[in-house]
PDB file of N, CA and C in Angstrom:
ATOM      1  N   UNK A   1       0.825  -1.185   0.000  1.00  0.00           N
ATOM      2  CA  UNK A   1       0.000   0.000   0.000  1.00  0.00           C
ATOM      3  C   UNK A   1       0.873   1.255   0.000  1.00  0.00           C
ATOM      4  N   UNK A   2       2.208   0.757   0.627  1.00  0.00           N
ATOM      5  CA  UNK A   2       2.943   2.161   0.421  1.00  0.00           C
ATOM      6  C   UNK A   2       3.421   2.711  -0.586  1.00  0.00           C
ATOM      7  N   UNK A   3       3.923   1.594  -0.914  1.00  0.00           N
ATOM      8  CA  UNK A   3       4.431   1.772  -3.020  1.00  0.00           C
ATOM      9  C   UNK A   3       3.823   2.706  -3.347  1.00  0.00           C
ATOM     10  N   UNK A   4       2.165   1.811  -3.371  1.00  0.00           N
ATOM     11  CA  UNK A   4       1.190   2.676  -4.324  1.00  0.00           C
ATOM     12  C   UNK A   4       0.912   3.805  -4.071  1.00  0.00           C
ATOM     13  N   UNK A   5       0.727   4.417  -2.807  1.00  0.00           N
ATOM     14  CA  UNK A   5       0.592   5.897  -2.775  1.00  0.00           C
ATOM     15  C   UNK A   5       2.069   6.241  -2.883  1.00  0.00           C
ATOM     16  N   UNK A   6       3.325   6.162  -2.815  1.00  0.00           N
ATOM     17  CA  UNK A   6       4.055   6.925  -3.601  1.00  0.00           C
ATOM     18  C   UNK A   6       4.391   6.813  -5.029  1.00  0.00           C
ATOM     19  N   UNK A   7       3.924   5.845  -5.408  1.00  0.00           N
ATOM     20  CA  UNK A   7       3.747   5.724  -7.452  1.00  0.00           C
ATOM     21  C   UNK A   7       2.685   6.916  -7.447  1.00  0.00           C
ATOM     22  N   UNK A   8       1.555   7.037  -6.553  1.00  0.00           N
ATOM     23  CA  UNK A   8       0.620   7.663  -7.232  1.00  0.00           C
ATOM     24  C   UNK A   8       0.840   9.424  -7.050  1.00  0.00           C
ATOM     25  N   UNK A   9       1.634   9.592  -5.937  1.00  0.00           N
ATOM     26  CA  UNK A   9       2.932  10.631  -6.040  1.00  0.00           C
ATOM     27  C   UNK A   9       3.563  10.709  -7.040  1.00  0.00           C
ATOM     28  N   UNK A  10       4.096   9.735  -7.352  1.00  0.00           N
ATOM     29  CA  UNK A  10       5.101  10.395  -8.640  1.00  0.00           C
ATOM     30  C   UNK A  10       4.389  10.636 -10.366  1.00  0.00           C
ATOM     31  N   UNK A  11       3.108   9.597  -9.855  1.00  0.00           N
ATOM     32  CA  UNK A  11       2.537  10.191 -11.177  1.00  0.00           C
ATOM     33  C   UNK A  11       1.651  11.665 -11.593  1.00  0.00           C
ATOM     34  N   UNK A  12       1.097  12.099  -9.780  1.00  0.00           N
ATOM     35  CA  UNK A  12       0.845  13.344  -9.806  1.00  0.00           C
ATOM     36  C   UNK A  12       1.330  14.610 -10.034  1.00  0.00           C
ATOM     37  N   UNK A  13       2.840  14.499  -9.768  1.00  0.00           N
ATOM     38  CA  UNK A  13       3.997  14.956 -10.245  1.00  0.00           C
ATOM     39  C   UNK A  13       4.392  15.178 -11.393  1.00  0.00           C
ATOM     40  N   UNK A  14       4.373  14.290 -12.205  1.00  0.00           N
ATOM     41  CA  UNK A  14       4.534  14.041 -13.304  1.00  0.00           C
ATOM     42  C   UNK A  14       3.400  14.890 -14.260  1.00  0.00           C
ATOM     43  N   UNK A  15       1.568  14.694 -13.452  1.00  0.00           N
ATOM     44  CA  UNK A  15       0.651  15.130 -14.546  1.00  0.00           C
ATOM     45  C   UNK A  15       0.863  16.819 -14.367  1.00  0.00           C
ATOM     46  N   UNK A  16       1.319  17.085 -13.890  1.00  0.00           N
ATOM     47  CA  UNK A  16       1.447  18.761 -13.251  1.00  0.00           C
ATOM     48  C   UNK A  16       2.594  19.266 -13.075  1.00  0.00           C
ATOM     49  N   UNK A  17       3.990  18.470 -14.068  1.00  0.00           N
ATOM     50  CA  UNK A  17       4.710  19.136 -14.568  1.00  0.00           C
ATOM     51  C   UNK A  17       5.633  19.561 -13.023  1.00  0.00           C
ATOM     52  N   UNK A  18       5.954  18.856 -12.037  1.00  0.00           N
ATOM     53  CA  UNK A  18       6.423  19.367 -11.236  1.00  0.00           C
ATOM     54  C   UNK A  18       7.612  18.639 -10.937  1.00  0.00           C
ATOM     55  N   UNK A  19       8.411  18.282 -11.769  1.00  0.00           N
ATOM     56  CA  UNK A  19       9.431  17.565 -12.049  1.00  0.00           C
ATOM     57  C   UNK A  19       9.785  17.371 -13.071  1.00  0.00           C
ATOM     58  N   UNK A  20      11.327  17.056 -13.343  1.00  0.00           N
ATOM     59  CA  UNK A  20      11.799  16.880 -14.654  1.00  0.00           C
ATOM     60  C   UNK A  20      11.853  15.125 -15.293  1.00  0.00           C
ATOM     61  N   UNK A  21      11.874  15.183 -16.403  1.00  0.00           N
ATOM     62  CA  UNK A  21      11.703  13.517 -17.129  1.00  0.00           C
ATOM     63  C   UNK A  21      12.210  12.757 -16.818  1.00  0.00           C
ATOM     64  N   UNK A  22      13.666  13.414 -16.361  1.00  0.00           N
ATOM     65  CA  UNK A  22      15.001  12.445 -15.456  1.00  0.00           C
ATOM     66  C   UNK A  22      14.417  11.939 -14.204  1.00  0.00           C
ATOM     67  N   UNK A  23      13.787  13.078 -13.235  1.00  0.00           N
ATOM     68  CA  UNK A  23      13.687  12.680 -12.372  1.00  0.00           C
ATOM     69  C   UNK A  23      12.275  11.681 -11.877  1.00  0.00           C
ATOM     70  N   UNK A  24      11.515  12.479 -12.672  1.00  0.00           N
ATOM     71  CA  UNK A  24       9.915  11.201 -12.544  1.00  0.00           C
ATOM     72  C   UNK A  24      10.578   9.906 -13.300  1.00  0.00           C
ATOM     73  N   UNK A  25      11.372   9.700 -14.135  1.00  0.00           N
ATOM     74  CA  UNK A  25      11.498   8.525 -14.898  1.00  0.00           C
ATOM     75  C   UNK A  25      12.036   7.260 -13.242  1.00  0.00           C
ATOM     76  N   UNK A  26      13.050   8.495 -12.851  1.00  0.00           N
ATOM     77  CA  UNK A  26      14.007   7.602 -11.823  1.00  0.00           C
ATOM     78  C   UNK A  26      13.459   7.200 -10.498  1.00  0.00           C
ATOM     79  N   UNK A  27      12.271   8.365 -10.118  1.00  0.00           N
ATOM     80  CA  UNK A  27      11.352   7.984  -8.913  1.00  0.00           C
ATOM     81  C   UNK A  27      10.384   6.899  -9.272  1.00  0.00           C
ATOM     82  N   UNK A  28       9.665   6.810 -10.664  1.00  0.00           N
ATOM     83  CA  UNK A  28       8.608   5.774 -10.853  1.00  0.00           C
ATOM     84  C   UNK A  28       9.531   4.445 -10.741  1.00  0.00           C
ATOM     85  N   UNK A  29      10.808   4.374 -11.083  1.00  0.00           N
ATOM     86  CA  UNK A  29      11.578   3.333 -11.052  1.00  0.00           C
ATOM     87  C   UNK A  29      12.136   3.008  -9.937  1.00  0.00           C
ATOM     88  N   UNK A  30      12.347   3.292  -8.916  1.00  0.00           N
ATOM     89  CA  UNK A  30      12.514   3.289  -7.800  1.00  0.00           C
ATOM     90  C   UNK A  30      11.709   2.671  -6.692  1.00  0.00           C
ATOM     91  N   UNK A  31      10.212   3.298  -7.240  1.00  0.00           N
ATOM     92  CA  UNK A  31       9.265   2.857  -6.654  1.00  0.00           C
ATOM     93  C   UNK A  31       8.831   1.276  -6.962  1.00  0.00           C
ATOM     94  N   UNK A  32       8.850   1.307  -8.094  1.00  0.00           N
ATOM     95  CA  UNK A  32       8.724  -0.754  -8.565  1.00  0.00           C
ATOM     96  C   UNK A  32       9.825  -1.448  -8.158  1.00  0.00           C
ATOM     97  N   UNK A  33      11.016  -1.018  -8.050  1.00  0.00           N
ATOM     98  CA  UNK A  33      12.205  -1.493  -7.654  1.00  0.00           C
ATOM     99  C   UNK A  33      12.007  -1.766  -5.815  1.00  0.00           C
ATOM    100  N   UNK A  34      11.479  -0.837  -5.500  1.00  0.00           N
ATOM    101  CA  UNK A  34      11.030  -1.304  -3.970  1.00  0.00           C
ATOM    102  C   UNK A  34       9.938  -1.876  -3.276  1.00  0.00           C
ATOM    103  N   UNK A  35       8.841  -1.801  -4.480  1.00  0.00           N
ATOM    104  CA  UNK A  35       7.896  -2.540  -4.281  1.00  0.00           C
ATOM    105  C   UNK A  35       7.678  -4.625  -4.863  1.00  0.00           C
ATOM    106  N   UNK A  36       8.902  -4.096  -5.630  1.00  0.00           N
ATOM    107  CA  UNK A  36       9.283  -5.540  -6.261  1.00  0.00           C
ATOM    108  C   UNK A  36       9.939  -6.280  -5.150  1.00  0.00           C
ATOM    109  N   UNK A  37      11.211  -5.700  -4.112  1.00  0.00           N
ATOM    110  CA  UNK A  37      12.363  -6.288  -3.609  1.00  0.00           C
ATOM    111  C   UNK A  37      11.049  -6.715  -2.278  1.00  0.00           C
ATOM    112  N   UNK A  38       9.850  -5.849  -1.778  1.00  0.00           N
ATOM    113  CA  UNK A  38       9.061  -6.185  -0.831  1.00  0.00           C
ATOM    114  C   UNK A  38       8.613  -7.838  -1.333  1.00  0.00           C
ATOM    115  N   UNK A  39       7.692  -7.636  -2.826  1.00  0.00           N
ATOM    116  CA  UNK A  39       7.457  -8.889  -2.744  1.00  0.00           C
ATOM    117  C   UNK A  39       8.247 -10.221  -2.752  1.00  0.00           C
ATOM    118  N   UNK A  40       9.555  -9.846  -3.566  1.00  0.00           N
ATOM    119  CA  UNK A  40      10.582 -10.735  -3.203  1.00  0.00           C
ATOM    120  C   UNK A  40      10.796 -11.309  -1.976  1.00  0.00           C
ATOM    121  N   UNK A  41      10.878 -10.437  -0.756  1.00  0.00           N
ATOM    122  CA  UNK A  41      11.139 -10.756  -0.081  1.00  0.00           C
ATOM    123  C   UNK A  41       9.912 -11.826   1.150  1.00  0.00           C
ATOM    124  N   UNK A  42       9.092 -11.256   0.758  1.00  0.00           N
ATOM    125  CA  UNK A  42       7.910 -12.052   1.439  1.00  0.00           C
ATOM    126  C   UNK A  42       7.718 -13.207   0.554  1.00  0.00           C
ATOM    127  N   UNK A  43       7.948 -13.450  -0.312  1.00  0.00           N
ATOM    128  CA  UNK A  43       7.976 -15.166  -1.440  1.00  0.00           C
ATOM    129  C   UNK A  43       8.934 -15.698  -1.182  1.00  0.00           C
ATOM    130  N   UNK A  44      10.228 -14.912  -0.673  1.00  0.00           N
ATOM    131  CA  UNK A  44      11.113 -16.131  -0.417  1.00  0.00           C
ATOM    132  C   UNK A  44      11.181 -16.377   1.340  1.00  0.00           C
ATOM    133  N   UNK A  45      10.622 -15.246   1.874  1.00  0.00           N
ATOM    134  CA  UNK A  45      10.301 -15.952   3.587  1.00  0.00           C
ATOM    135  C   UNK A  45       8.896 -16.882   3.601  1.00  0.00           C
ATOM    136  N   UNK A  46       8.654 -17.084   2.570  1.00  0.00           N
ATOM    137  CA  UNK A  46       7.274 -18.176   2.939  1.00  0.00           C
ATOM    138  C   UNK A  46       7.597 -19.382   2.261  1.00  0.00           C
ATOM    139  N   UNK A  47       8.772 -18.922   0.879  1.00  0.00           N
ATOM    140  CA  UNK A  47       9.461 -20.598   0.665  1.00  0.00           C
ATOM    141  C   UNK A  47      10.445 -20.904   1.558  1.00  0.00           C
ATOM    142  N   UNK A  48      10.800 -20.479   2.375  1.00  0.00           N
ATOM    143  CA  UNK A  48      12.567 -20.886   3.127  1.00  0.00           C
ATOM    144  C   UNK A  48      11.867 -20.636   4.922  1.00  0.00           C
ATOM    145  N   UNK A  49      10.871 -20.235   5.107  1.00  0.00           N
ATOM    146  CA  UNK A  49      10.621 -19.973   6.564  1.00  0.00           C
ATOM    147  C   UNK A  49      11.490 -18.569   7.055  1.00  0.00           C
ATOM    148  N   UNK A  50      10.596 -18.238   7.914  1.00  0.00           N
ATOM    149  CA  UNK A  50      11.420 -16.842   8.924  1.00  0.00           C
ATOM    150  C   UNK A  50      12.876 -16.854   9.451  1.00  0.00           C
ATOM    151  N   UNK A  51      13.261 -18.286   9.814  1.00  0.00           N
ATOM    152  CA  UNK A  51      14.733 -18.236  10.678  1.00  0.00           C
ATOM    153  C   UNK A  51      15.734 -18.456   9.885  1.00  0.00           C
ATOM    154  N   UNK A  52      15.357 -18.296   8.160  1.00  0.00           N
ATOM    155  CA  UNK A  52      16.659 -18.758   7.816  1.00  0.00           C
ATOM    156  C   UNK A  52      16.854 -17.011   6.810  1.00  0.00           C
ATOM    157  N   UNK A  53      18.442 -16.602   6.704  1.00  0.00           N
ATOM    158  CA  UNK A  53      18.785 -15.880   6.382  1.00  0.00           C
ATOM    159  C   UNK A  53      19.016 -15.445   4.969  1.00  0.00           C
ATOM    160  N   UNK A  54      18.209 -14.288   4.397  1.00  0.00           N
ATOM    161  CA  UNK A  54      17.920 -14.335   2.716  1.00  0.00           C
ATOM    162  C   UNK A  54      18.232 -13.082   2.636  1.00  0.00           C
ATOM    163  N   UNK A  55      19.330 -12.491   3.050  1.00  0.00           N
ATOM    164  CA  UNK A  55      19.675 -11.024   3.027  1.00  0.00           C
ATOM    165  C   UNK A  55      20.613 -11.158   1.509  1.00  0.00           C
ATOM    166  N   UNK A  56      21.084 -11.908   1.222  1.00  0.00           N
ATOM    167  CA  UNK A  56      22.341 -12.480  -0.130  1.00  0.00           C
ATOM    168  C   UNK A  56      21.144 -12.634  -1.339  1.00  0.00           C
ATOM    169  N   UNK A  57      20.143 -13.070  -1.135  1.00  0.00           N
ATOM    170  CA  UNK A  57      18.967 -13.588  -2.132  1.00  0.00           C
ATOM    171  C   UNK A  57      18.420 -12.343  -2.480  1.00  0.00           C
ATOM    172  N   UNK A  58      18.489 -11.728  -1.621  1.00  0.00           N
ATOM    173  CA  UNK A  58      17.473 -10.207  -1.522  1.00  0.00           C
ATOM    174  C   UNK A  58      18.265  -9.440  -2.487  1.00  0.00           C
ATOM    175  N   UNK A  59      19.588  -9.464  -2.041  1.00  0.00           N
ATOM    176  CA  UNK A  59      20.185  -8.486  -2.573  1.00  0.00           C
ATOM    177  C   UNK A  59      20.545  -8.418  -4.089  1.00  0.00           C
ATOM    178  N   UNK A  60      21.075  -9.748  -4.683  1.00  0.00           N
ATOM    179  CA  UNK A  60      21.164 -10.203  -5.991  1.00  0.00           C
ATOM    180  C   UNK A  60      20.078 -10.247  -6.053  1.00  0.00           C
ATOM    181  N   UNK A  61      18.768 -10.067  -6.096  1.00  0.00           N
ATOM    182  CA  UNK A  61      17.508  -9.640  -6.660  1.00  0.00           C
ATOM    183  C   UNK A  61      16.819  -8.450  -6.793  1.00  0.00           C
ATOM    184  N   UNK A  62      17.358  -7.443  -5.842  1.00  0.00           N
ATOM    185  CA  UNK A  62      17.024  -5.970  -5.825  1.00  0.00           C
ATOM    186  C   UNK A  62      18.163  -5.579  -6.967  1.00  0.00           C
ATOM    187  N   UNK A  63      19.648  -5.822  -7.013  1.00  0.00           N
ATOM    188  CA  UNK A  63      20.454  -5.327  -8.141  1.00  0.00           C
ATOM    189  C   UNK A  63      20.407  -5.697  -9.367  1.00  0.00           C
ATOM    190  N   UNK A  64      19.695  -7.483  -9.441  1.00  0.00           N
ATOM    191  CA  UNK A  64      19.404  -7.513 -10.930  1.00  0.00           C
ATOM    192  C   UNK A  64      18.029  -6.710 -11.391  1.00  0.00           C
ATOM    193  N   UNK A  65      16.667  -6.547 -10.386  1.00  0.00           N
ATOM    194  CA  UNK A  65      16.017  -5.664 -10.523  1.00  0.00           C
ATOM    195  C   UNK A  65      16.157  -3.987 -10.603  1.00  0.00           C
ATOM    196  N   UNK A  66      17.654  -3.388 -10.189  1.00  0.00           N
ATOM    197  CA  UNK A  66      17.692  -2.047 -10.439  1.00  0.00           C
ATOM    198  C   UNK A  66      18.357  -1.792 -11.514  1.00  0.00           C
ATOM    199  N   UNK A  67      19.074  -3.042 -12.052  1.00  0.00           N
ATOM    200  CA  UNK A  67      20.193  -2.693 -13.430  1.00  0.00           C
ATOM    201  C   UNK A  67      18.679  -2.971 -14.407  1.00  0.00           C
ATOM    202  N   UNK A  68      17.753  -3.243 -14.388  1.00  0.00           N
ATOM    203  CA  UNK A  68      16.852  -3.467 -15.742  1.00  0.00           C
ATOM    204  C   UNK A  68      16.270  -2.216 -15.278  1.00  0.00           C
ATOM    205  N   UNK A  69      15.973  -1.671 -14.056  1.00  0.00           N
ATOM    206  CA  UNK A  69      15.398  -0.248 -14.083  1.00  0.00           C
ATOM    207  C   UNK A  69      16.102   0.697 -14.600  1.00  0.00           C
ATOM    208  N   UNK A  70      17.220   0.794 -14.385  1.00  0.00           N
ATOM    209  CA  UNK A  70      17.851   1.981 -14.814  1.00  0.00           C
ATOM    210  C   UNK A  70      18.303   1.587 -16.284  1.00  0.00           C
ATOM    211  N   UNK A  71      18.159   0.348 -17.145  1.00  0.00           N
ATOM    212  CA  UNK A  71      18.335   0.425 -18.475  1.00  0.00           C
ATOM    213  C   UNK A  71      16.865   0.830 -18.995  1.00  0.00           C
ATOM    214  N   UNK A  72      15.553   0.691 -18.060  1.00  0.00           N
ATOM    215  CA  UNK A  72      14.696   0.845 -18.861  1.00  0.00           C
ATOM    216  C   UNK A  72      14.350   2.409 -18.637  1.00  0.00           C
ATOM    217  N   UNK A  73      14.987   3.074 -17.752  1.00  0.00           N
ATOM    218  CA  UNK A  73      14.758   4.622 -17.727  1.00  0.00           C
ATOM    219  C   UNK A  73      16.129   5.313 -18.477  1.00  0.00           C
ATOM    220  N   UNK A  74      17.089   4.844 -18.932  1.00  0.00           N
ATOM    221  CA  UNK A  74      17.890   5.104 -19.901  1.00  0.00           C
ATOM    222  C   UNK A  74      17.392   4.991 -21.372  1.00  0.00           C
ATOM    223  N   UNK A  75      16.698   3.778 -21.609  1.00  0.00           N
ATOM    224  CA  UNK A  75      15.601   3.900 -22.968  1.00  0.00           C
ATOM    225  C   UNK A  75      14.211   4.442 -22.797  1.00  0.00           C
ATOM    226  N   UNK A  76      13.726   5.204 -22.273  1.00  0.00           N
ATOM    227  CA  UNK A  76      12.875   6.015 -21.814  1.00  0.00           C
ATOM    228  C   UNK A  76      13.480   7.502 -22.232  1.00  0.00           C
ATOM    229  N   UNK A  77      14.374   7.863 -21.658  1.00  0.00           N
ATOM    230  CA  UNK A  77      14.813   9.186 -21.653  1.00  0.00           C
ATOM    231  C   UNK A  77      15.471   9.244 -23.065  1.00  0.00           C
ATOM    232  N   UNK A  78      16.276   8.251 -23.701  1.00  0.00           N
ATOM    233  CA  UNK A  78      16.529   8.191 -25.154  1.00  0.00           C
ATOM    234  C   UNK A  78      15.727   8.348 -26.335  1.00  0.00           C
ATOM    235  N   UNK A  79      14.163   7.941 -25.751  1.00  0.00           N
ATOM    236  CA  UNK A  79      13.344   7.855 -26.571  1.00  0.00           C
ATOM    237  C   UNK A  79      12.204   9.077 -26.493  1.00  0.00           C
ATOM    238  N   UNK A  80      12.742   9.474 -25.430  1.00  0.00           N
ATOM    239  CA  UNK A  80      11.960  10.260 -24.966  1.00  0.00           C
ATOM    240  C   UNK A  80      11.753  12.043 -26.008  1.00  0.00           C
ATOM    241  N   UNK A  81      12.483  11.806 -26.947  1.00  0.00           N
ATOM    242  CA  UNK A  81      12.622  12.880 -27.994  1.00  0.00           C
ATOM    243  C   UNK A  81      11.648  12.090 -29.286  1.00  0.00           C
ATOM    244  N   UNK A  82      11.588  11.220 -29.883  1.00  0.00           N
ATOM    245  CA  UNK A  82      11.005  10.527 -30.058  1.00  0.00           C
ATOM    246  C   UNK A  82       9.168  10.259 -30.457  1.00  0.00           C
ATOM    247  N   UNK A  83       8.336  10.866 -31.546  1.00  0.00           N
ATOM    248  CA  UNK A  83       6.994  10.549 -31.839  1.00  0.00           C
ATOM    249  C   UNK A  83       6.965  11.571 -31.018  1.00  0.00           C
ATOM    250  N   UNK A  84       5.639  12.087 -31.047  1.00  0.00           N
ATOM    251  CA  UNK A  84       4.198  13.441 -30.778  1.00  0.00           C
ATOM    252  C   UNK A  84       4.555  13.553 -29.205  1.00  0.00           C
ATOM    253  N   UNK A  85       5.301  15.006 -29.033  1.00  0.00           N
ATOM    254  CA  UNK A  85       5.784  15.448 -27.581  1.00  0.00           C
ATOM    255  C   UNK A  85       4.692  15.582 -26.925  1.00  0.00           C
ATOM    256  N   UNK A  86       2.951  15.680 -27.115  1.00  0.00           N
ATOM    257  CA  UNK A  86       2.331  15.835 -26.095  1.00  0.00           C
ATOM    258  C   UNK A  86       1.142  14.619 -26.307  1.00  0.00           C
ATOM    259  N   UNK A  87       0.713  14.349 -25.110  1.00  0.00           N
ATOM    260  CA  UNK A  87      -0.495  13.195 -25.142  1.00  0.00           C
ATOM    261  C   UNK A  87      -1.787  14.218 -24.334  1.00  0.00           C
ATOM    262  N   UNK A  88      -2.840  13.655 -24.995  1.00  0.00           N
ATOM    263  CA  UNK A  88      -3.705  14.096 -24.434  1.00  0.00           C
ATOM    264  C   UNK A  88      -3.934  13.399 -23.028  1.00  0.00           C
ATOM    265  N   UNK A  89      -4.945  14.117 -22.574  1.00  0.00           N
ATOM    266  CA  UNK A  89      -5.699  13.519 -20.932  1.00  0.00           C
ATOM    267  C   UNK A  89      -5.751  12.259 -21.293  1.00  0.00           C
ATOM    268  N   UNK A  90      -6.896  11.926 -21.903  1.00  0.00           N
ATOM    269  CA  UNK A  90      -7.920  10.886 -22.593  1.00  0.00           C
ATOM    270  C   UNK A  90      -6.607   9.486 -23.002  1.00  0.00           C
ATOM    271  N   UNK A  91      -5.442   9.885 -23.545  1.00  0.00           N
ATOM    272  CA  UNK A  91      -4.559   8.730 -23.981  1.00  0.00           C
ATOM    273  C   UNK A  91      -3.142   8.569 -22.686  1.00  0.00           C
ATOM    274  N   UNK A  92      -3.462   9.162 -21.736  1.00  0.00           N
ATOM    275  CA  UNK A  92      -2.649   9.212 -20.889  1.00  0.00           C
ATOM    276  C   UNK A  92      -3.267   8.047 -19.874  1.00  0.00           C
ATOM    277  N   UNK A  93      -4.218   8.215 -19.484  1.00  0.00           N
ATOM    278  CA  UNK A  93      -5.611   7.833 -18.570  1.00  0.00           C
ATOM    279  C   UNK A  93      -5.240   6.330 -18.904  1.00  0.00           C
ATOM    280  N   UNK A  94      -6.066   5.976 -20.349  1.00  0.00           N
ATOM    281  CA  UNK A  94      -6.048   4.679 -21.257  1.00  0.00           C
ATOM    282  C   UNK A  94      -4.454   4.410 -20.800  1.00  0.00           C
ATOM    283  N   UNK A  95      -3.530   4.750 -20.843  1.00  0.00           N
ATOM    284  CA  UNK A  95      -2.215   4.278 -20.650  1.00  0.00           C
ATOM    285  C   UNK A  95      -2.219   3.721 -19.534  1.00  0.00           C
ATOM    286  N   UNK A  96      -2.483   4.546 -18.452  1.00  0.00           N
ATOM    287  CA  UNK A  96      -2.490   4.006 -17.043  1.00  0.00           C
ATOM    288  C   UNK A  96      -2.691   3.078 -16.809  1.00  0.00           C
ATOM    289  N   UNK A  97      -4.352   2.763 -17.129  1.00  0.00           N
ATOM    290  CA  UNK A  97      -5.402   1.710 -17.001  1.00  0.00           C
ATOM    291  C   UNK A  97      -4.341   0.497 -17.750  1.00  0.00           C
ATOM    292  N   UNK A  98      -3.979   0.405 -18.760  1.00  0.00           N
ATOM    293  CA  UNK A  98      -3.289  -0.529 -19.303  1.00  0.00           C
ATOM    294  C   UNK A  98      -2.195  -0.983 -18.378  1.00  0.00           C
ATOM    295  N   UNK A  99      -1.487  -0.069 -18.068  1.00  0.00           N
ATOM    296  CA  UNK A  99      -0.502  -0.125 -17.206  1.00  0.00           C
ATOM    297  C   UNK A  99      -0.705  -1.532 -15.891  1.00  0.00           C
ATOM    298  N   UNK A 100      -1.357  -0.596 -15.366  1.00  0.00           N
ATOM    299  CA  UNK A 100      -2.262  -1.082 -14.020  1.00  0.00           C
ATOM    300  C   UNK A 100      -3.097  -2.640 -14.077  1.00  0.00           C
ATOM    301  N   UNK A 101      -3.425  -2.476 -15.318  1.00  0.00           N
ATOM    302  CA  UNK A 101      -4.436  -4.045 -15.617  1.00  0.00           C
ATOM    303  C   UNK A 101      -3.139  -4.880 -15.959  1.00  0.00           C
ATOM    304  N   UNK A 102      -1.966  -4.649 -16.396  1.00  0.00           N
ATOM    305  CA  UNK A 102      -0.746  -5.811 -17.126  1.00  0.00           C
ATOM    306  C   UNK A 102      -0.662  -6.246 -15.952  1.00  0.00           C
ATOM    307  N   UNK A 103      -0.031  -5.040 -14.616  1.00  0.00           N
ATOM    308  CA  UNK A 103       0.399  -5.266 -13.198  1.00  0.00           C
ATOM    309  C   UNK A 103      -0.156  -6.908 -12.816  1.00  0.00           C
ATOM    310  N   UNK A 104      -1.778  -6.197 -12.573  1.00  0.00           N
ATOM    311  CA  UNK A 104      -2.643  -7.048 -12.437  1.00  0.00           C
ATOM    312  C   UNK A 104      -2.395  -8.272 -12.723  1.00  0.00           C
ATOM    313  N   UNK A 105      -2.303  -8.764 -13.974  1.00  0.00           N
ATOM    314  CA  UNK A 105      -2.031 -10.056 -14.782  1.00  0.00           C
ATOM    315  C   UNK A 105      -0.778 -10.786 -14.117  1.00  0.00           C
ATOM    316  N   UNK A 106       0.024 -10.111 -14.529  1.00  0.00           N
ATOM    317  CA  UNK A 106       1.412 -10.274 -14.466  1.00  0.00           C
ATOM    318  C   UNK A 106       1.584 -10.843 -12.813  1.00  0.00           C
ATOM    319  N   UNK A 107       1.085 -10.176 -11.866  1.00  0.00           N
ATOM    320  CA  UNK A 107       0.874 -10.368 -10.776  1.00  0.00           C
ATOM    321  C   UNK A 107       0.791 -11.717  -9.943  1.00  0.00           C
ATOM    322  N   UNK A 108      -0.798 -12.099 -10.768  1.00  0.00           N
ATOM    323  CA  UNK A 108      -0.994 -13.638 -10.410  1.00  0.00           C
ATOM    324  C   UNK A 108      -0.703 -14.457 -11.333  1.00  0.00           C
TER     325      UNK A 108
END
């Protein structure tokens, strides 16, 4: 629940221009990157039990999860010059929703 209200921070941010591309790119990434290493970490304390130590598991999983974040906000910002500089409300929205429903999927 915390993730999500700070994703939904950084996307408010983002709709109102109160940050730069670098930096919403690197906070939205940040935020999945820590909301990812949470669920990681609760899937592998319910396969291995509480007393055994997964701080090494965690970690080679938060860094292979931040090196694909920061390549995918490096092709973001590359591309980011790239096709029609403005989106409307209406195709921003639809983006989200897409966004949000893959999560979903992807999820379970």
């Amino acid at each position: 629940m915390g993730t999500a209200l700070v994703f939904i921070g950084v996307l408010a941010s983002g709709i109102f221009n109160a940050v730069t591309l670098g930096t919403l790119l690197l906070a939205g990434a940040a935020t999945v990157v820590a909301w990812d290493a949470g669920e990681h970490a609760i899937n592998v304390g319910e396969h291995l039990g509480r007393g055994q130590d997964t701080h090494e598991i965690e970690l080679v999983h938060v860094a292979g999860t931040g090196v694909v974040a920061l390549v995918a906000v490096e092709a973001a910002t590359f591309s980011g010059g790239v096709g029609p500089s403005s989106l409307s409300l209406a195709s921003l929205v639809l983006l989200l929703v897409a966004i949000v429903l893959l999560a979903v999927a992807l999820h379970d």
